[in-house]
PDB file of N, CA and C in Angstrom:
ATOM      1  N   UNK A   1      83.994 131.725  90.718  1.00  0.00           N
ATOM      2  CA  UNK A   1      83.368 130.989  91.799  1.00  0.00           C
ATOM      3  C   UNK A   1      84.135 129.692  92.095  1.00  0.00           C
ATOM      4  N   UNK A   2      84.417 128.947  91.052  1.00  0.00           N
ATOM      5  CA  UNK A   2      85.505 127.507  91.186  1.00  0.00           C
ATOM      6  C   UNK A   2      86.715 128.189  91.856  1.00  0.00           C
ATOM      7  N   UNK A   3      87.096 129.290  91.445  1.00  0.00           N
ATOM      8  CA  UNK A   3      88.746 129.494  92.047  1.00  0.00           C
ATOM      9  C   UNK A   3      88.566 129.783  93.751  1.00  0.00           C
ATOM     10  N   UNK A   4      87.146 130.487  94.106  1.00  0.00           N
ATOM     11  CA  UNK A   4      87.160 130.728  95.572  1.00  0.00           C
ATOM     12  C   UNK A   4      86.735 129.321  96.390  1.00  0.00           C
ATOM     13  N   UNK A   5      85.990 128.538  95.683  1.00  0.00           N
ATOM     14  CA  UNK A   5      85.676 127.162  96.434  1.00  0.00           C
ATOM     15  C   UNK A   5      86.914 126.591  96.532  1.00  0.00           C
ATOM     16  N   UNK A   6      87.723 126.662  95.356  1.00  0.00           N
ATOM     17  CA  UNK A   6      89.044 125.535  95.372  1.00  0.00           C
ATOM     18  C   UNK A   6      90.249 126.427  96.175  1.00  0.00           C
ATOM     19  N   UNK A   7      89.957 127.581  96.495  1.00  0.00           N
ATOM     20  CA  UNK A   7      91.018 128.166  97.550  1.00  0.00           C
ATOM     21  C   UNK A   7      90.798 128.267  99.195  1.00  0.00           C
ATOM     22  N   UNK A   8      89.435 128.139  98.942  1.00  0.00           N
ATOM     23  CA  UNK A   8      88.460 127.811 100.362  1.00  0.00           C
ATOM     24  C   UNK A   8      88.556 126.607 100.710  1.00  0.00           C
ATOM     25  N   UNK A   9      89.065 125.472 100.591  1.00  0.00           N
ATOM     26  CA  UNK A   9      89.099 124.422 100.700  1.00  0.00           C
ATOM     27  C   UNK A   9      90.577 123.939 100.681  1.00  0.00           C
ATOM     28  N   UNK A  10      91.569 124.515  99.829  1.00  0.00           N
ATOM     29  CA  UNK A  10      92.635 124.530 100.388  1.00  0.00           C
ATOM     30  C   UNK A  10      92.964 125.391 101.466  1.00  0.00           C
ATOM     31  N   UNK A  11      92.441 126.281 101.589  1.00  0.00           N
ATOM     32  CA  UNK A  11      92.582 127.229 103.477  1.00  0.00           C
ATOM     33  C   UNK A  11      92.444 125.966 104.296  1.00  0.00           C
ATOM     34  N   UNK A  12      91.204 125.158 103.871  1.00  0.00           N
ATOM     35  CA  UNK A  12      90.611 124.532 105.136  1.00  0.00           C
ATOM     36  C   UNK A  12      91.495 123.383 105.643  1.00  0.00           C
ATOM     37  N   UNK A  13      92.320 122.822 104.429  1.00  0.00           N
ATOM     38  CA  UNK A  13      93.018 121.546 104.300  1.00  0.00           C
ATOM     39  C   UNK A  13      94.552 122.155 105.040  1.00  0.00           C
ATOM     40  N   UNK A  14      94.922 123.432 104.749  1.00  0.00           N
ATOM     41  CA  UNK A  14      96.296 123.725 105.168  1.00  0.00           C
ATOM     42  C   UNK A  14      95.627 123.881 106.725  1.00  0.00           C
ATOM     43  N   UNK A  15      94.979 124.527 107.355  1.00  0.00           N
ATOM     44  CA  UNK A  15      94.835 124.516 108.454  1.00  0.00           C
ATOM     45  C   UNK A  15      94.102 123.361 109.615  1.00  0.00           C
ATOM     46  N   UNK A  16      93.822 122.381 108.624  1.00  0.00           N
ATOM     47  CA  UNK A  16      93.748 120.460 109.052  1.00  0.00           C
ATOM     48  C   UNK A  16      94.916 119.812 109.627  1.00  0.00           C
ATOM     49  N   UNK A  17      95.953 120.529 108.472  1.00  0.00           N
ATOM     50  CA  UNK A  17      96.876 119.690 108.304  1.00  0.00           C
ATOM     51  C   UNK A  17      97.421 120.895 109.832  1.00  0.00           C
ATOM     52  N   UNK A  18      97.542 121.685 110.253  1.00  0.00           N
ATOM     53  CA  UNK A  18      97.928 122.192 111.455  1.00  0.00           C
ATOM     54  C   UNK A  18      97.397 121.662 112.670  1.00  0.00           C
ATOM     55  N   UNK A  19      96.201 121.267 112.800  1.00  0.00           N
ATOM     56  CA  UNK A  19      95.629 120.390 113.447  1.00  0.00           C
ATOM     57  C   UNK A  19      96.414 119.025 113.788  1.00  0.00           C
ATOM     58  N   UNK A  20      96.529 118.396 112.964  1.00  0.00           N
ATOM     59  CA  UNK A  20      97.028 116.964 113.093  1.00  0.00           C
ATOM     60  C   UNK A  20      98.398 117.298 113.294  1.00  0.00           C
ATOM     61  N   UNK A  21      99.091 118.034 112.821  1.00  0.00           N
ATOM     62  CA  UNK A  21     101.020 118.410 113.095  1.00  0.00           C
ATOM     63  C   UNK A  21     100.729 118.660 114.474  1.00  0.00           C
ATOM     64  N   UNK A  22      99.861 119.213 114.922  1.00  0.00           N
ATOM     65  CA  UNK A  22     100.050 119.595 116.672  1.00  0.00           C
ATOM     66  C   UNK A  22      99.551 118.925 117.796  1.00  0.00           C
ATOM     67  N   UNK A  23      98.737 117.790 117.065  1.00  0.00           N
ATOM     68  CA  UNK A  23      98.207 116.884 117.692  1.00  0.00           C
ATOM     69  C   UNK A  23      99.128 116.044 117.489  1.00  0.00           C
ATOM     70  N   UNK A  24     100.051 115.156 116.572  1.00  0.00           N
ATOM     71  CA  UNK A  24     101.136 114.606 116.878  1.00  0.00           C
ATOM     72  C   UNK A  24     102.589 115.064 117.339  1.00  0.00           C
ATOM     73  N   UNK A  25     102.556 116.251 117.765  1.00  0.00           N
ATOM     74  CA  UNK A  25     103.534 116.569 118.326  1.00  0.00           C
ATOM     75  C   UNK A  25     103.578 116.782 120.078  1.00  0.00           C
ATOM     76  N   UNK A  26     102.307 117.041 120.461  1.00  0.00           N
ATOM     77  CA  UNK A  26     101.156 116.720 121.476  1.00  0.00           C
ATOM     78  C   UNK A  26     101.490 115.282 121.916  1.00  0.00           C
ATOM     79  N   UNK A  27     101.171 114.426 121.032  1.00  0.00           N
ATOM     80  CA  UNK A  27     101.339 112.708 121.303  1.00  0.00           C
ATOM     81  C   UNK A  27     102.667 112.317 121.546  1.00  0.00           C
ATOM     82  N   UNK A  28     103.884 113.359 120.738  1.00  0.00           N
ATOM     83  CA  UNK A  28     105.180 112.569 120.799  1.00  0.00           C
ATOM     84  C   UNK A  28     105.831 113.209 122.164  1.00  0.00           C
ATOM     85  N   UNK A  29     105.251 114.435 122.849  1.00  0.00           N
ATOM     86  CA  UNK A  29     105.734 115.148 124.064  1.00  0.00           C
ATOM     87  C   UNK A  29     105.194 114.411 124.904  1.00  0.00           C
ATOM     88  N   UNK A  30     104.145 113.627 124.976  1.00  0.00           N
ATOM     89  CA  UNK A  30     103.328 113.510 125.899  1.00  0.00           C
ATOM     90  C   UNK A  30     103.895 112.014 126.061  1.00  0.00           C
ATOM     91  N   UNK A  31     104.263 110.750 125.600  1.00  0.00           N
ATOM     92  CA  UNK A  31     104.565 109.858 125.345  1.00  0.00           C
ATOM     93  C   UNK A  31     106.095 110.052 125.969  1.00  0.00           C
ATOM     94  N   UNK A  32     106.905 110.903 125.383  1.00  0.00           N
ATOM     95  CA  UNK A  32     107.932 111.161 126.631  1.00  0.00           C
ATOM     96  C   UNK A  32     108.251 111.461 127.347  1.00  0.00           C
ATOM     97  N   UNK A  33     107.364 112.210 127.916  1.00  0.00           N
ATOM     98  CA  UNK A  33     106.463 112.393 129.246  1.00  0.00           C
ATOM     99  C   UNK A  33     106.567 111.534 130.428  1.00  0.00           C
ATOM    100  N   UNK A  34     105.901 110.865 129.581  1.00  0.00           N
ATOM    101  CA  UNK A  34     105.307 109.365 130.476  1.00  0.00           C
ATOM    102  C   UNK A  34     106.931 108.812 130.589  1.00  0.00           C
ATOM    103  N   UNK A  35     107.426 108.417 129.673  1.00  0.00           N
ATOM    104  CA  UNK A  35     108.434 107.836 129.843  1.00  0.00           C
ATOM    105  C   UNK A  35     109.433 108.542 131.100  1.00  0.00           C
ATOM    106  N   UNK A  36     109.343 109.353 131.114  1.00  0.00           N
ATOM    107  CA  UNK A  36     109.729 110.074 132.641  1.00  0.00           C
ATOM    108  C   UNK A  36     109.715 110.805 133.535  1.00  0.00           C
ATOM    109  N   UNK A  37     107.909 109.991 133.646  1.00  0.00           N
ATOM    110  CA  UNK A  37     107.059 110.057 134.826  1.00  0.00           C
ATOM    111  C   UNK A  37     106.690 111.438 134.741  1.00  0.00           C
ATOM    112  N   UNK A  38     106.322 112.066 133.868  1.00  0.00           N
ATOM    113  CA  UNK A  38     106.020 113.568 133.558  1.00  0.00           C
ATOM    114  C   UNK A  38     104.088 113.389 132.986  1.00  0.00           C
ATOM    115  N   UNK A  39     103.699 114.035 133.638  1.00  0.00           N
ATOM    116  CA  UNK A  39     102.286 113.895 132.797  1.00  0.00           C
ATOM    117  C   UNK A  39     101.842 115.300 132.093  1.00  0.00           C
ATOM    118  N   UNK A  40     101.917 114.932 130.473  1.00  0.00           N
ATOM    119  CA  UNK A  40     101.999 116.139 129.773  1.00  0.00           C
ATOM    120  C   UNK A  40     100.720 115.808 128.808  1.00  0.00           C
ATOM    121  N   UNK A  41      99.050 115.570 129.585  1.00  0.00           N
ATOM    122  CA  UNK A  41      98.739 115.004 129.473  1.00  0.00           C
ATOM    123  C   UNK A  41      97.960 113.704 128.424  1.00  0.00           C
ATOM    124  N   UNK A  42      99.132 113.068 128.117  1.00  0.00           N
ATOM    125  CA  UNK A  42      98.513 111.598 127.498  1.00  0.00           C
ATOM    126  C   UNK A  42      96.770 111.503 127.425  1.00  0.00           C
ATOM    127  N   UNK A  43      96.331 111.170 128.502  1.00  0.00           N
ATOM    128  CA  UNK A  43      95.320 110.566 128.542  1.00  0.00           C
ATOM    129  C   UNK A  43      94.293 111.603 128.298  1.00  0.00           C
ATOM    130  N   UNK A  44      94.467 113.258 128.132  1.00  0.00           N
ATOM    131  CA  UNK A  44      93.389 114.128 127.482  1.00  0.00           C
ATOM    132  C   UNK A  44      93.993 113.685 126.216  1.00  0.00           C
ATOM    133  N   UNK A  45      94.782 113.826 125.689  1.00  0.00           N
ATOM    134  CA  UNK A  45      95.414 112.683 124.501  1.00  0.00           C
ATOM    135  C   UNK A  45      94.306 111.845 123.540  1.00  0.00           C
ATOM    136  N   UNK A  46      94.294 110.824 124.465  1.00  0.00           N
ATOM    137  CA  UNK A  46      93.154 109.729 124.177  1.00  0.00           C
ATOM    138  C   UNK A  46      91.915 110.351 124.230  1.00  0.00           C
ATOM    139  N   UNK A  47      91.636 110.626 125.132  1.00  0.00           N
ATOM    140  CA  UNK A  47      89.938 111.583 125.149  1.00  0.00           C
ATOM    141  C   UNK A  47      89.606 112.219 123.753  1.00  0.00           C
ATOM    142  N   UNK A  48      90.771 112.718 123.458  1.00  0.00           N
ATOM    143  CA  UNK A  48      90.474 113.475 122.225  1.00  0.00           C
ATOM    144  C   UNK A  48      90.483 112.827 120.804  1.00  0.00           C
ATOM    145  N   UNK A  49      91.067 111.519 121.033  1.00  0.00           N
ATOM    146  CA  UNK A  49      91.112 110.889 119.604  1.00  0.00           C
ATOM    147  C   UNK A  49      89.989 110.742 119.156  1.00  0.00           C
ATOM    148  N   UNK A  50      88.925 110.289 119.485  1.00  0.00           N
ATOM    149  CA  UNK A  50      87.429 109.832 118.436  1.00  0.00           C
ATOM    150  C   UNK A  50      86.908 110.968 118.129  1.00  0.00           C
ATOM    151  N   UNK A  51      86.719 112.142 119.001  1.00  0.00           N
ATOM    152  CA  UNK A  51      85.692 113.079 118.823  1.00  0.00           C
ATOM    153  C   UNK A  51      86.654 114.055 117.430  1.00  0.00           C
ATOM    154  N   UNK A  52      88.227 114.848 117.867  1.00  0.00           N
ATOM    155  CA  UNK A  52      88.807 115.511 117.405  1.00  0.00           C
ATOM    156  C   UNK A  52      90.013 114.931 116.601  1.00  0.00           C
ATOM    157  N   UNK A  53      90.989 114.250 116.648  1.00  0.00           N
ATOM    158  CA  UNK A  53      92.102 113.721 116.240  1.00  0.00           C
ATOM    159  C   UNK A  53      92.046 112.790 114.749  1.00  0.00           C
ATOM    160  N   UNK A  54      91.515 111.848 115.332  1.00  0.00           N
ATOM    161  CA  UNK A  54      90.586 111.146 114.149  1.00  0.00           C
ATOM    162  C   UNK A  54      89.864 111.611 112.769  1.00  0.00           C
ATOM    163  N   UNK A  55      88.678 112.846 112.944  1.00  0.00           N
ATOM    164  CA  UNK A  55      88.535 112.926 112.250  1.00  0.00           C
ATOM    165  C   UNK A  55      89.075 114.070 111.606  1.00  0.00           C
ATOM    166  N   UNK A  56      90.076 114.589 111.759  1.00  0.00           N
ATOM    167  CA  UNK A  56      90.963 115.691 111.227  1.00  0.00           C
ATOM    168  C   UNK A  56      92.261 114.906 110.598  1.00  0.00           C
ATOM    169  N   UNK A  57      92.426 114.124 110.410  1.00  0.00           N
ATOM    170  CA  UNK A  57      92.852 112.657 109.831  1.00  0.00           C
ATOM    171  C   UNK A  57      92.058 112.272 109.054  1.00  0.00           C
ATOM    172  N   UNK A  58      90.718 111.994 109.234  1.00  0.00           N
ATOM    173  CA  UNK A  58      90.337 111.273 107.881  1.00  0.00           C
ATOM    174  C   UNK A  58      89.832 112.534 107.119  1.00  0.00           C
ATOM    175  N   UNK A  59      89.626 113.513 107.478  1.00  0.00           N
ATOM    176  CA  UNK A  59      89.362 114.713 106.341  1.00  0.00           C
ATOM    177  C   UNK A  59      90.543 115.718 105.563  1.00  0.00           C
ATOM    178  N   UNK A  60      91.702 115.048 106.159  1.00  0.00           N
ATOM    179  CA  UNK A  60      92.981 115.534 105.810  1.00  0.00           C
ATOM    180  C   UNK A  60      93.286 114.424 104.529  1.00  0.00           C
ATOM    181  N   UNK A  61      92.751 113.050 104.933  1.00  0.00           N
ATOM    182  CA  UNK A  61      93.529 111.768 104.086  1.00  0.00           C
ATOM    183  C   UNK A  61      92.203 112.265 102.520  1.00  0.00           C
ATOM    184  N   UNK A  62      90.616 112.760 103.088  1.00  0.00           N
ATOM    185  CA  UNK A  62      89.515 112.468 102.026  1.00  0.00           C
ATOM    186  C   UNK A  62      90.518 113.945 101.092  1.00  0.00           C
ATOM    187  N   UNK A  63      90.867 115.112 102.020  1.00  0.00           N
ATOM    188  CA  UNK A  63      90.787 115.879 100.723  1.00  0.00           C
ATOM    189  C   UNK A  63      92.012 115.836 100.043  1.00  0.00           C
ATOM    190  N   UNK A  64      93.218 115.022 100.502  1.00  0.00           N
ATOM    191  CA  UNK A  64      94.461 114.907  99.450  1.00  0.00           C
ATOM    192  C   UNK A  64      93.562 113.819  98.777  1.00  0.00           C
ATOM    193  N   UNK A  65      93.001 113.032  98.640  1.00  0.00           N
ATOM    194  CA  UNK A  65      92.282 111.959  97.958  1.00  0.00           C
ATOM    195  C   UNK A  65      91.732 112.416  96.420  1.00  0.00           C
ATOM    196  N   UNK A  66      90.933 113.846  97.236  1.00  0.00           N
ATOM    197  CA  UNK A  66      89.724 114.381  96.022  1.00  0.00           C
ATOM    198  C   UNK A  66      91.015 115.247  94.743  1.00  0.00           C
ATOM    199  N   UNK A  67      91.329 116.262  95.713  1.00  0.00           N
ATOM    200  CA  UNK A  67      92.552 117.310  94.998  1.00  0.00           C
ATOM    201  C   UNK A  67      93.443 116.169  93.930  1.00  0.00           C
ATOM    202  N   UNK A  68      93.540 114.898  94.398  1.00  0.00           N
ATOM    203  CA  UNK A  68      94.471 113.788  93.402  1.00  0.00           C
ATOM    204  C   UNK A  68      93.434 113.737  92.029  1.00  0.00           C
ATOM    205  N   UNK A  69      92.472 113.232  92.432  1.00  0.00           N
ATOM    206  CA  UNK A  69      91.238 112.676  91.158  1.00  0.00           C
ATOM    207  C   UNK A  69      90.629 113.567  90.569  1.00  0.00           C
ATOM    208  N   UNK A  70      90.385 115.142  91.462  1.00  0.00           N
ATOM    209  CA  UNK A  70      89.622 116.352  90.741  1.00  0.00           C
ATOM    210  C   UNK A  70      91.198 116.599  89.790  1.00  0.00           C
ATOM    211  N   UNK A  71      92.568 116.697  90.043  1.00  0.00           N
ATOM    212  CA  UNK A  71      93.642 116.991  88.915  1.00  0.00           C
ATOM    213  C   UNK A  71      93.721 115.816  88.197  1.00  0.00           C
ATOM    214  N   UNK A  72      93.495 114.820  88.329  1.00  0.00           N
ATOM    215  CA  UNK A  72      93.740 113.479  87.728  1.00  0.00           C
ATOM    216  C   UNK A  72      92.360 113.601  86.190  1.00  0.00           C
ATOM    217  N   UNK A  73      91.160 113.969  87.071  1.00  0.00           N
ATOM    218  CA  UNK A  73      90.084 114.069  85.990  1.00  0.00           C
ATOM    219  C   UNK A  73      90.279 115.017  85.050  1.00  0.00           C
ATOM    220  N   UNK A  74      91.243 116.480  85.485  1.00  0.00           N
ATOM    221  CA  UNK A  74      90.964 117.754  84.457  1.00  0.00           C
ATOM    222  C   UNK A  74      92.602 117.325  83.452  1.00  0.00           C
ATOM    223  N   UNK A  75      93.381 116.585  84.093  1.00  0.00           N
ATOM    224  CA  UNK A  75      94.376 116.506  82.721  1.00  0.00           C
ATOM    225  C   UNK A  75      93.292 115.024  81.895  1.00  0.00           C
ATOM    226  N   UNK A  76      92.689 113.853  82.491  1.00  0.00           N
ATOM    227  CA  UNK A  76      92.211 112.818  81.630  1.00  0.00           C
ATOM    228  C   UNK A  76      91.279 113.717  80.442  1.00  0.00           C
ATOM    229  N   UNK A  77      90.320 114.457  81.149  1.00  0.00           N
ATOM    230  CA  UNK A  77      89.293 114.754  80.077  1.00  0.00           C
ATOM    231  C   UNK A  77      89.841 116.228  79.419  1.00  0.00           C
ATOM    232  N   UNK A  78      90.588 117.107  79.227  1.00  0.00           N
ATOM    233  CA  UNK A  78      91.480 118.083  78.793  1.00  0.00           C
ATOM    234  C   UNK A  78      90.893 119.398  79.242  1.00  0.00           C
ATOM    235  N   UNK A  79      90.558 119.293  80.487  1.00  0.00           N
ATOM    236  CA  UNK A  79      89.645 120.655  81.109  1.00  0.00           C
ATOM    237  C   UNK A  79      90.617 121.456  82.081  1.00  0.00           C
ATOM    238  N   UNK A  80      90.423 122.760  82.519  1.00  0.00           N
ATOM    239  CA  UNK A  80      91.694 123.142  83.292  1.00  0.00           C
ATOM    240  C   UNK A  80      91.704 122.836  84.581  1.00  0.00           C
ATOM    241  N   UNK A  81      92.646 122.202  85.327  1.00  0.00           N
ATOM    242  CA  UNK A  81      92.722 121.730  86.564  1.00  0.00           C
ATOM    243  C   UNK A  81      92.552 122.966  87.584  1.00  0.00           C
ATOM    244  N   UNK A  82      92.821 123.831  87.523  1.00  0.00           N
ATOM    245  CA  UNK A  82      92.882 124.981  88.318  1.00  0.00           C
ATOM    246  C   UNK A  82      91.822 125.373  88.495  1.00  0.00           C
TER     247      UNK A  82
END
């Protein structure tokens, strides 16, 4: 049951982290875009930061956070990290 939660949750984190790679690659097309006069659009861009962007960012930053301290806790107390 631990090995399917902790592989279910890395699914969820590898496909976060696809999220945010395409949302800043989104931002860096769109930004040069603008720069010449191209609208690729930026400003759905912005629309999307609070609701979508944002928090696929901070749930990308919480679960490299946990995965650090859940391996950090199983080598401190001698339990298996896996």
């Amino acid at each position: 049951m631990k090995d399917l939660v902790s592989r279910a949750i890395s699914w969820i984190l590898v496909v976060d982290l696809g999220v945010v790679l395409a949302s800043f690659a989104w931002f860096l097309a769109a930004v040069i875009g603008r720069s010449m006069n191209l609208n690729l659009g930026l400003e759905l861009w912005y629309s999307l930061w609070n609701p979508l962007i944002l928090p696929a960012i901070s749930i990308l930053m919480a679960g490299a956070i946990a995965s650090g301290l859940i391996g950090w806790l199983g080598r401190r107390f001698g339990a298996d990290p896996s």
